[in-house]
Structure formats: structure tokens, C-alpha cells
ModelCIF file with pLDDT and N, C-alpha, C, O atoms, coordinates in Angstrom:
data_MODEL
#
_entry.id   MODEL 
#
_entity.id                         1 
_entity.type                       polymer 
_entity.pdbx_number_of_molecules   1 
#
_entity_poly.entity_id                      1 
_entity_poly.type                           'polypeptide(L)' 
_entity_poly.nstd_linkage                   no 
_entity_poly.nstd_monomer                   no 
_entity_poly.pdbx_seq_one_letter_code       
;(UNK)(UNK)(UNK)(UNK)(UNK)(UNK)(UNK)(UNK)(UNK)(UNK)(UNK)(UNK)(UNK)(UNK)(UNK)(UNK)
(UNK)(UNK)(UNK)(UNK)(UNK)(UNK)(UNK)(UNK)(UNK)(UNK)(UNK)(UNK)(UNK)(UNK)(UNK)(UNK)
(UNK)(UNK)
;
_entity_poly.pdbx_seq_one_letter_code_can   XXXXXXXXXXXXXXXXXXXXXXXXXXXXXXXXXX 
_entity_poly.pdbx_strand_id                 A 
#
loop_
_entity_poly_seq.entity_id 
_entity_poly_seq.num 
_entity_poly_seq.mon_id 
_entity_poly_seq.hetero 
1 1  UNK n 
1 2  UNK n 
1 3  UNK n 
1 4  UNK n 
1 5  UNK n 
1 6  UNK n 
1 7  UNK n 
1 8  UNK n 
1 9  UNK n 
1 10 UNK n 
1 11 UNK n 
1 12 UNK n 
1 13 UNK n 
1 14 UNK n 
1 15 UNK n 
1 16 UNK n 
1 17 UNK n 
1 18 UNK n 
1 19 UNK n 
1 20 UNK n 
1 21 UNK n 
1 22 UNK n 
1 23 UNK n 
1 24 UNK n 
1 25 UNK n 
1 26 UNK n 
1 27 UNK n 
1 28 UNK n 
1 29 UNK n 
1 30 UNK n 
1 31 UNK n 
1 32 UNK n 
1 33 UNK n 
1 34 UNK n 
#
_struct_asym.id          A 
_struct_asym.entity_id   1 
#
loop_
_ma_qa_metric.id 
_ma_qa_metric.mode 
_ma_qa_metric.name 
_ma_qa_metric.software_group_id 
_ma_qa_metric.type 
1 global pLDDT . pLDDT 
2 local  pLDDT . pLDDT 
#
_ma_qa_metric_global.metric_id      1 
_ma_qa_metric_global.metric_value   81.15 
_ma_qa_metric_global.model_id       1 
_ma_qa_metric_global.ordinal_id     1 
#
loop_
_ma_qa_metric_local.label_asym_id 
_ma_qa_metric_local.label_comp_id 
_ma_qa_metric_local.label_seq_id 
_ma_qa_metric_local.metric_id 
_ma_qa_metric_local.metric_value 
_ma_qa_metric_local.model_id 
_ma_qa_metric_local.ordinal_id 
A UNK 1  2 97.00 1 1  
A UNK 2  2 96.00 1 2  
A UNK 3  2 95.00 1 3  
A UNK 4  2 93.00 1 4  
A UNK 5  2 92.00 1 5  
A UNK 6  2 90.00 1 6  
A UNK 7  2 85.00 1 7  
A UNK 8  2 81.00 1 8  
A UNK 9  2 67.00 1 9  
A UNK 10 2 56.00 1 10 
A UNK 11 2 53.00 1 11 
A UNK 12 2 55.00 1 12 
A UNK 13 2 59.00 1 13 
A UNK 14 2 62.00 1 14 
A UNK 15 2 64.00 1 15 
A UNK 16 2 63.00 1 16 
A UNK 17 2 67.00 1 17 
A UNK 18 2 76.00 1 18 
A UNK 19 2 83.00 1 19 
A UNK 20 2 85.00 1 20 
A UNK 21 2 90.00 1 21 
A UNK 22 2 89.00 1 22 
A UNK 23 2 91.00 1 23 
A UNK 24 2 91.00 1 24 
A UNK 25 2 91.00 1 25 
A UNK 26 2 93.00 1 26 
A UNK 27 2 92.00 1 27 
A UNK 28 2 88.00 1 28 
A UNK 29 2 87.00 1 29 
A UNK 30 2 89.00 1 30 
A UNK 31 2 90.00 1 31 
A UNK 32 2 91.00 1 32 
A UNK 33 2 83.00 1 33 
A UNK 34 2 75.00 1 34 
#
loop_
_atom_site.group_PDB 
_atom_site.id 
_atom_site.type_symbol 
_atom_site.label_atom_id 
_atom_site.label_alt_id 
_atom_site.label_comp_id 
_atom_site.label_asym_id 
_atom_site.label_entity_id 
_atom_site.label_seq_id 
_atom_site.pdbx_PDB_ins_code 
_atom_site.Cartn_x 
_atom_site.Cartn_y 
_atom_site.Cartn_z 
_atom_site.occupancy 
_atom_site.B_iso_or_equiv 
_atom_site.pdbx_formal_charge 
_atom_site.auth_seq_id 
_atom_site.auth_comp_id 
_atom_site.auth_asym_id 
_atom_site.auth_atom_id 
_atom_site.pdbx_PDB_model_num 
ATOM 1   N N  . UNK A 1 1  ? 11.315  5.095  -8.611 1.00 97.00 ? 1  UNK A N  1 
ATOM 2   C CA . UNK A 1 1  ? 10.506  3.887  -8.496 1.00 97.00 ? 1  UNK A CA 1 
ATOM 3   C C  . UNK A 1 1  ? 10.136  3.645  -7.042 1.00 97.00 ? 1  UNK A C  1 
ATOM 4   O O  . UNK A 1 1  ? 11.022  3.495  -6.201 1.00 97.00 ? 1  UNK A O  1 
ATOM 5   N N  . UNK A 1 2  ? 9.017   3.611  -6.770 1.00 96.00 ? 2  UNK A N  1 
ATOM 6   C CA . UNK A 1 2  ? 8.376   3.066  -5.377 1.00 96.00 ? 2  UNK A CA 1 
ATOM 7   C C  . UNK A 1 2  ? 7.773   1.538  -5.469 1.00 96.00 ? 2  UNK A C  1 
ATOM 8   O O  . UNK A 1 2  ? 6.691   1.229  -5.969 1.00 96.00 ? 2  UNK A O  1 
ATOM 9   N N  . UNK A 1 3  ? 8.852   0.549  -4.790 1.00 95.00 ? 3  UNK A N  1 
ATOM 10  C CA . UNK A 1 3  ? 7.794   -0.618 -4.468 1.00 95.00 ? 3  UNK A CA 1 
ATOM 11  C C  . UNK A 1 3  ? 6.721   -0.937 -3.195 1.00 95.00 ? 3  UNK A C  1 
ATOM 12  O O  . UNK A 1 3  ? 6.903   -0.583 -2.030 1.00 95.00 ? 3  UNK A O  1 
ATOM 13  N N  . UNK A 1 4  ? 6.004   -1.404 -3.513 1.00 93.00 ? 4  UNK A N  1 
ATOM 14  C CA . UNK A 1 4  ? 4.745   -1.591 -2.545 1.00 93.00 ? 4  UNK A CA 1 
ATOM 15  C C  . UNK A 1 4  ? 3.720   -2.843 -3.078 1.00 93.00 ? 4  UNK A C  1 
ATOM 16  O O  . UNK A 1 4  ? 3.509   -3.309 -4.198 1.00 93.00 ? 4  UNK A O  1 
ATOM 17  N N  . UNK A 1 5  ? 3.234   -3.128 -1.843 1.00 92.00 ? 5  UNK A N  1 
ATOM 18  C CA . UNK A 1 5  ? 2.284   -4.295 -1.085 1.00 92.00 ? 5  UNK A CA 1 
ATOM 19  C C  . UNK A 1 5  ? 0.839   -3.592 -1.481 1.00 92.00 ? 5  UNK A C  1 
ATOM 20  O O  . UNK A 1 5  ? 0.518   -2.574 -0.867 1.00 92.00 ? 5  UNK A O  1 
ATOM 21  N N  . UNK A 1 6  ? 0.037   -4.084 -2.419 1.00 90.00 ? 6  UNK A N  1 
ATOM 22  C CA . UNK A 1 6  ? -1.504  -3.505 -2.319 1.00 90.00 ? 6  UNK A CA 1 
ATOM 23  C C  . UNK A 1 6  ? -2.423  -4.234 -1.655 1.00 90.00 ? 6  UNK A C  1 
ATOM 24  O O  . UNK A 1 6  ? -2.642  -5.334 -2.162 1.00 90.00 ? 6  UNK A O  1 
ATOM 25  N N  . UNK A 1 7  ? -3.135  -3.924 -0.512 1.00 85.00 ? 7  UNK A N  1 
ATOM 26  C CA . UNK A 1 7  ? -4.023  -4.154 0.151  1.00 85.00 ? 7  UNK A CA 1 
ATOM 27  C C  . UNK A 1 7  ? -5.459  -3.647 -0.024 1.00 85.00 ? 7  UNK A C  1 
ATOM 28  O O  . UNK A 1 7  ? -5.420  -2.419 -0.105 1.00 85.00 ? 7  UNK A O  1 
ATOM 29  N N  . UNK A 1 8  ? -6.991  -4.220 -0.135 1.00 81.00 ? 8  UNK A N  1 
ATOM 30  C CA . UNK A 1 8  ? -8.266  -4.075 -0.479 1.00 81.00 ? 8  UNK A CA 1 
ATOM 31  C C  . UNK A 1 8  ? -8.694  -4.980 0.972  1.00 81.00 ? 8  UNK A C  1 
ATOM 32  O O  . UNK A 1 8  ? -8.537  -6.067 1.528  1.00 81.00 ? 8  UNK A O  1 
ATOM 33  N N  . UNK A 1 9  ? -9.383  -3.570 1.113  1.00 67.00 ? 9  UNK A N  1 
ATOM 34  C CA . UNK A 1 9  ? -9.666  -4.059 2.916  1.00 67.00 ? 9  UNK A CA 1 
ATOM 35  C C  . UNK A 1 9  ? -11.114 -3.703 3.166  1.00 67.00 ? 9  UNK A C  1 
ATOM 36  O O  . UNK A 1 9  ? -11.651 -2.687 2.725  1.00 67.00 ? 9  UNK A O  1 
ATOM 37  N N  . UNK A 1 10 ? -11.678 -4.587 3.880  1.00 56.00 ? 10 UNK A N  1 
ATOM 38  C CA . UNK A 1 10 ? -13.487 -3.996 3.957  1.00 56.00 ? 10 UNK A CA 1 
ATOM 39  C C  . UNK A 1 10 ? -13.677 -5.276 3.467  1.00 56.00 ? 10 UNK A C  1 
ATOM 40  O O  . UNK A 1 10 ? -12.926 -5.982 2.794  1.00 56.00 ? 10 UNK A O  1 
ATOM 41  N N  . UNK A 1 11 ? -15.314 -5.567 4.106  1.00 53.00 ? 11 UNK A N  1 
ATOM 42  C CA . UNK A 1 11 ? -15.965 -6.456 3.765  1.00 53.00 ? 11 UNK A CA 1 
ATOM 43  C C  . UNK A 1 11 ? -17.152 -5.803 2.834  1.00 53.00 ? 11 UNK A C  1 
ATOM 44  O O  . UNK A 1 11 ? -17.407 -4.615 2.639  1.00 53.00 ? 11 UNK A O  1 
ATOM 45  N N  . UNK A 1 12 ? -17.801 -7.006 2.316  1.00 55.00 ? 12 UNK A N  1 
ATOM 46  C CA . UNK A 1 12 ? -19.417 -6.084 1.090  1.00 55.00 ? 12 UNK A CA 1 
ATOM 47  C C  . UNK A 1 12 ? -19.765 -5.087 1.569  1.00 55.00 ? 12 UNK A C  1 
ATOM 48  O O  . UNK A 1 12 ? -19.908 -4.102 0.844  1.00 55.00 ? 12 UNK A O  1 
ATOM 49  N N  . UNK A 1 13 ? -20.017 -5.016 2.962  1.00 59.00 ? 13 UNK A N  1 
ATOM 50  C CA . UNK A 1 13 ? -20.841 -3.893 2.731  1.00 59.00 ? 13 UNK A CA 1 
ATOM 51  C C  . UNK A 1 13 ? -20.559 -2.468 3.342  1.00 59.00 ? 13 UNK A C  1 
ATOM 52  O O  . UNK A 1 13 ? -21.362 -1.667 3.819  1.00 59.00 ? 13 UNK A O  1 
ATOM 53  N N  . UNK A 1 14 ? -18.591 -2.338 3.128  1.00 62.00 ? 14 UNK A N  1 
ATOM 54  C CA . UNK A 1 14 ? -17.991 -1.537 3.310  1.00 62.00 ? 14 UNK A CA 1 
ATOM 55  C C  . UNK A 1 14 ? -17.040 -1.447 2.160  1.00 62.00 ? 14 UNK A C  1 
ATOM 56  O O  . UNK A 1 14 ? -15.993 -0.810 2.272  1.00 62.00 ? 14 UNK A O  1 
ATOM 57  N N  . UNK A 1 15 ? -17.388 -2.093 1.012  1.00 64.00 ? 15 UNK A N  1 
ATOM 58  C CA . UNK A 1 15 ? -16.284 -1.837 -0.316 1.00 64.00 ? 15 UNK A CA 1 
ATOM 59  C C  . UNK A 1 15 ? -16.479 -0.524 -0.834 1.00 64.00 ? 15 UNK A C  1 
ATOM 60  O O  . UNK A 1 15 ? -17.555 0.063  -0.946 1.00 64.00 ? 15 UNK A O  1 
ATOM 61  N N  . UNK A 1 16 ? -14.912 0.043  -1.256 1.00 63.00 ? 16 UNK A N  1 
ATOM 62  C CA . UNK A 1 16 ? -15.195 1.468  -1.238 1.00 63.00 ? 16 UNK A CA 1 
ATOM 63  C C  . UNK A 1 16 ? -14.305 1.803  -2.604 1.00 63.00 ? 16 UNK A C  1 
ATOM 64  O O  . UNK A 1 16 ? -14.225 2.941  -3.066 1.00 63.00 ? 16 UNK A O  1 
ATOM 65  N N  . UNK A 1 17 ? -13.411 0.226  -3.387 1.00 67.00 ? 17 UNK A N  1 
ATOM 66  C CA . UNK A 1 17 ? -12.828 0.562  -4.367 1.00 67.00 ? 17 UNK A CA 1 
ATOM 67  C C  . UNK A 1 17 ? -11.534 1.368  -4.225 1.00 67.00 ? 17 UNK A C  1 
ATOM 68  O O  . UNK A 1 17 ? -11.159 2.166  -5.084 1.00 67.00 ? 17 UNK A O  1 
ATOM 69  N N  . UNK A 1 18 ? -10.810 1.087  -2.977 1.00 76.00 ? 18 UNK A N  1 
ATOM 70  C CA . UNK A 1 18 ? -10.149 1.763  -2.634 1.00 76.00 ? 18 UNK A CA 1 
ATOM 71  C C  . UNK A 1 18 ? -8.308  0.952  -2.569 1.00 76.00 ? 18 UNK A C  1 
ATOM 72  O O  . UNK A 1 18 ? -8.371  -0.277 -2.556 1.00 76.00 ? 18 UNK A O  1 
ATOM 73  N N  . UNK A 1 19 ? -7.546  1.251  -2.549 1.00 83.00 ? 19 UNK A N  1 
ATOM 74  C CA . UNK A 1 19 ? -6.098  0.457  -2.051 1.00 83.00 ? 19 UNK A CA 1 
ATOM 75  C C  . UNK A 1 19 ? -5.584  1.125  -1.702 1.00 83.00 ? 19 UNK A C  1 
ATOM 76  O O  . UNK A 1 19 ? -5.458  2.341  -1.848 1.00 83.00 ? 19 UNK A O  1 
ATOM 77  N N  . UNK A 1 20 ? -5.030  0.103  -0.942 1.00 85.00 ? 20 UNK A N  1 
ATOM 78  C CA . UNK A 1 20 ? -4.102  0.624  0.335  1.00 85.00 ? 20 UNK A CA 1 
ATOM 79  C C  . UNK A 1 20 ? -2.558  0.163  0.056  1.00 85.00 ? 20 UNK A C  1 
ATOM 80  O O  . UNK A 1 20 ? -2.141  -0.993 -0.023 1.00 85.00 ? 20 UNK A O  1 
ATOM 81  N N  . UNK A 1 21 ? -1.654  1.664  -0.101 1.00 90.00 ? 21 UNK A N  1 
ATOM 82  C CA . UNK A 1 21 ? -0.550  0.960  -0.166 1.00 90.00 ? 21 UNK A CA 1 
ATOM 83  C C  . UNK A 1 21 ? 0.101   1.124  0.708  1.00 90.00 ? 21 UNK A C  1 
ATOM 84  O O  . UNK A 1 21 ? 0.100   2.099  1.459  1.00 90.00 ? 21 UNK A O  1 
ATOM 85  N N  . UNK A 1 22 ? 1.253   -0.504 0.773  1.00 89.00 ? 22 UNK A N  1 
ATOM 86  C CA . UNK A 1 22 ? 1.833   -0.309 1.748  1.00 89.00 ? 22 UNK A CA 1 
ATOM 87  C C  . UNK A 1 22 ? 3.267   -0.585 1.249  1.00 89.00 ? 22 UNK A C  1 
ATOM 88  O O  . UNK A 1 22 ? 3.664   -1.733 1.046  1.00 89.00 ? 22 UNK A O  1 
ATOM 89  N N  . UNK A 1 23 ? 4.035   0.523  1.057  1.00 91.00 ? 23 UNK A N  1 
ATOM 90  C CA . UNK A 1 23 ? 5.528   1.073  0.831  1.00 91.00 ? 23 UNK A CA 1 
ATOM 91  C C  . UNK A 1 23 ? 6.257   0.097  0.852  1.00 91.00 ? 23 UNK A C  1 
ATOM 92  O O  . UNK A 1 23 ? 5.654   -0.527 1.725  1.00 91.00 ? 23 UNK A O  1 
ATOM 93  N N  . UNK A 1 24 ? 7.354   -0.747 0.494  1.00 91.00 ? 24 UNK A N  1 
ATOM 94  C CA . UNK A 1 24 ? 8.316   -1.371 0.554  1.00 91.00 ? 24 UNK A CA 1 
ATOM 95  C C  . UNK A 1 24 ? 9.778   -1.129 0.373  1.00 91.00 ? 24 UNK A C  1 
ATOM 96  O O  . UNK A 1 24 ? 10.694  -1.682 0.980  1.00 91.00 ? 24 UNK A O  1 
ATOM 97  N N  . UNK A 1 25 ? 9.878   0.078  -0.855 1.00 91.00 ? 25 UNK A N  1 
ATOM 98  C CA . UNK A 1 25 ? 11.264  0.177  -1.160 1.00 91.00 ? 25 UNK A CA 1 
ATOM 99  C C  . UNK A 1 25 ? 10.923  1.201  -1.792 1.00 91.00 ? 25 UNK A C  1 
ATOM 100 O O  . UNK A 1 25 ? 9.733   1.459  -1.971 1.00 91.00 ? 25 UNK A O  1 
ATOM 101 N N  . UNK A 1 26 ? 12.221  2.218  -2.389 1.00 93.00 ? 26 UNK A N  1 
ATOM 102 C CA . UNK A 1 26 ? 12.088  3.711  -3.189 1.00 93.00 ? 26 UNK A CA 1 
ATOM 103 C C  . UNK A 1 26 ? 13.701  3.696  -3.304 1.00 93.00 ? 26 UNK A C  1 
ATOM 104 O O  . UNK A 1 26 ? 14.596  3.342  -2.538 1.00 93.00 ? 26 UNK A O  1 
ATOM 105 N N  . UNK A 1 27 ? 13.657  4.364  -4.905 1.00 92.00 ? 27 UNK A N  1 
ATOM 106 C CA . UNK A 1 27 ? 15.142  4.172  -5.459 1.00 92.00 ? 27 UNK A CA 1 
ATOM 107 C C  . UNK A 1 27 ? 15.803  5.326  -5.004 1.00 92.00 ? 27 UNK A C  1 
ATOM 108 O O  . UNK A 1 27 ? 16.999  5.544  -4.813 1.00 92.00 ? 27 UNK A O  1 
ATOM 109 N N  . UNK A 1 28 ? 14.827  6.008  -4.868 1.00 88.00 ? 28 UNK A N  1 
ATOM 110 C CA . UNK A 1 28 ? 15.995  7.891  -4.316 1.00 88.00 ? 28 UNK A CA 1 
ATOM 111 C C  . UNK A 1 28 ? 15.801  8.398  -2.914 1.00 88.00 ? 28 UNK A C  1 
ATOM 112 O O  . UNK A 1 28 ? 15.765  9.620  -2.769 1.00 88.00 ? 28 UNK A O  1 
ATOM 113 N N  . UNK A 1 29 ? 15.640  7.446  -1.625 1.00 87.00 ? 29 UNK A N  1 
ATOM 114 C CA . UNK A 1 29 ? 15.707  7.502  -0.413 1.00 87.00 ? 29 UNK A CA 1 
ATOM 115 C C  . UNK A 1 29 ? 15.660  6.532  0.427  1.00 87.00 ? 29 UNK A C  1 
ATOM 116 O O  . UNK A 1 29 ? 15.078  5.504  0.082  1.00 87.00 ? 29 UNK A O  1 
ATOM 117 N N  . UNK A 1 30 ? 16.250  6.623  1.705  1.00 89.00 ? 30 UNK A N  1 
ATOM 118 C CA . UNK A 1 30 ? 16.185  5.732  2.760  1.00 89.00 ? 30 UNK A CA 1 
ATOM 119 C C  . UNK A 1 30 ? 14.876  5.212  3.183  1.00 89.00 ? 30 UNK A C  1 
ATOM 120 O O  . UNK A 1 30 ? 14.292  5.851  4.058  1.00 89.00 ? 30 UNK A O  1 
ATOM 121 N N  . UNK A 1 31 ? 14.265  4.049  2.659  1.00 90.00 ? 31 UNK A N  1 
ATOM 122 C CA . UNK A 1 31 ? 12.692  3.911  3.511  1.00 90.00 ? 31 UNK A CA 1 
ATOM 123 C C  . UNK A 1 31 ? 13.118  2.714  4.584  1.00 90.00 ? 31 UNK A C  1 
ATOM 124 O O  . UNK A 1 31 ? 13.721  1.654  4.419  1.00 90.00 ? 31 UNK A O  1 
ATOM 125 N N  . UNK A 1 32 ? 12.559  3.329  5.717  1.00 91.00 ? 32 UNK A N  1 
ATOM 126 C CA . UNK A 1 32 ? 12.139  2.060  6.994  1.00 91.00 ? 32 UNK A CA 1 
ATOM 127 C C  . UNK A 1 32 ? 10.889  1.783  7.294  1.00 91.00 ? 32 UNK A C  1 
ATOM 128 O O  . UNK A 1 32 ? 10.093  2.341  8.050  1.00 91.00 ? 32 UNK A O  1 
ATOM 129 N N  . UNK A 1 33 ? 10.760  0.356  6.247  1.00 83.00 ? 33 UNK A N  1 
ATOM 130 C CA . UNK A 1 33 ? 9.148   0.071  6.514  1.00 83.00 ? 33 UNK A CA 1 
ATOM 131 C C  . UNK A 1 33 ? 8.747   -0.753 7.699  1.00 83.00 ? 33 UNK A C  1 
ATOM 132 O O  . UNK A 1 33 ? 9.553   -1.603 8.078  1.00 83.00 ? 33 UNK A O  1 
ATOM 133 N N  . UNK A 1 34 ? 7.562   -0.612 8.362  1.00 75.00 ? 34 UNK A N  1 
ATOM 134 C CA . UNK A 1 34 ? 6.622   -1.308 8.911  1.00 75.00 ? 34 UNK A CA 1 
ATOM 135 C C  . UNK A 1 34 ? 6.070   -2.423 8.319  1.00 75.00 ? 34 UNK A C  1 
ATOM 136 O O  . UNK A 1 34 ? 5.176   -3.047 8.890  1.00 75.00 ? 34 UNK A O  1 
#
């Protein structure tokens, strides 16, 4: 299991349908998030 923060970044007339994830936690390793 990976938890994460979804981010949609860009204004109109740079929407690209895209997300951005940003990592929070993972059940089968050490994460140090930013």
C-alpha cells in the first residue's frame, strides 16, 4: 500500500489531465517524505 497527497497543477491554459503524486507513507519500506 502507498499513501499519497494528489495534486492538479496548471492553470486553463496549461491543463494537461495530469496528477501529481506526492508520497506519504508505504507498508514495505522506510519513506522520508518532503
Amino acid at each position: 500500500n502507498v499513501e499519497w497527497q494528489a495534486h492538479l497543477a496548471g492553470s486553463a491554459e496549461t491543463c494537461d489531465d495530469d496528477v501529481d503524486i506526492h508520497p506519504q507513507g508505504l507498508s514495505s519500506a522506510e519513506l522520508a517524505t518532503t
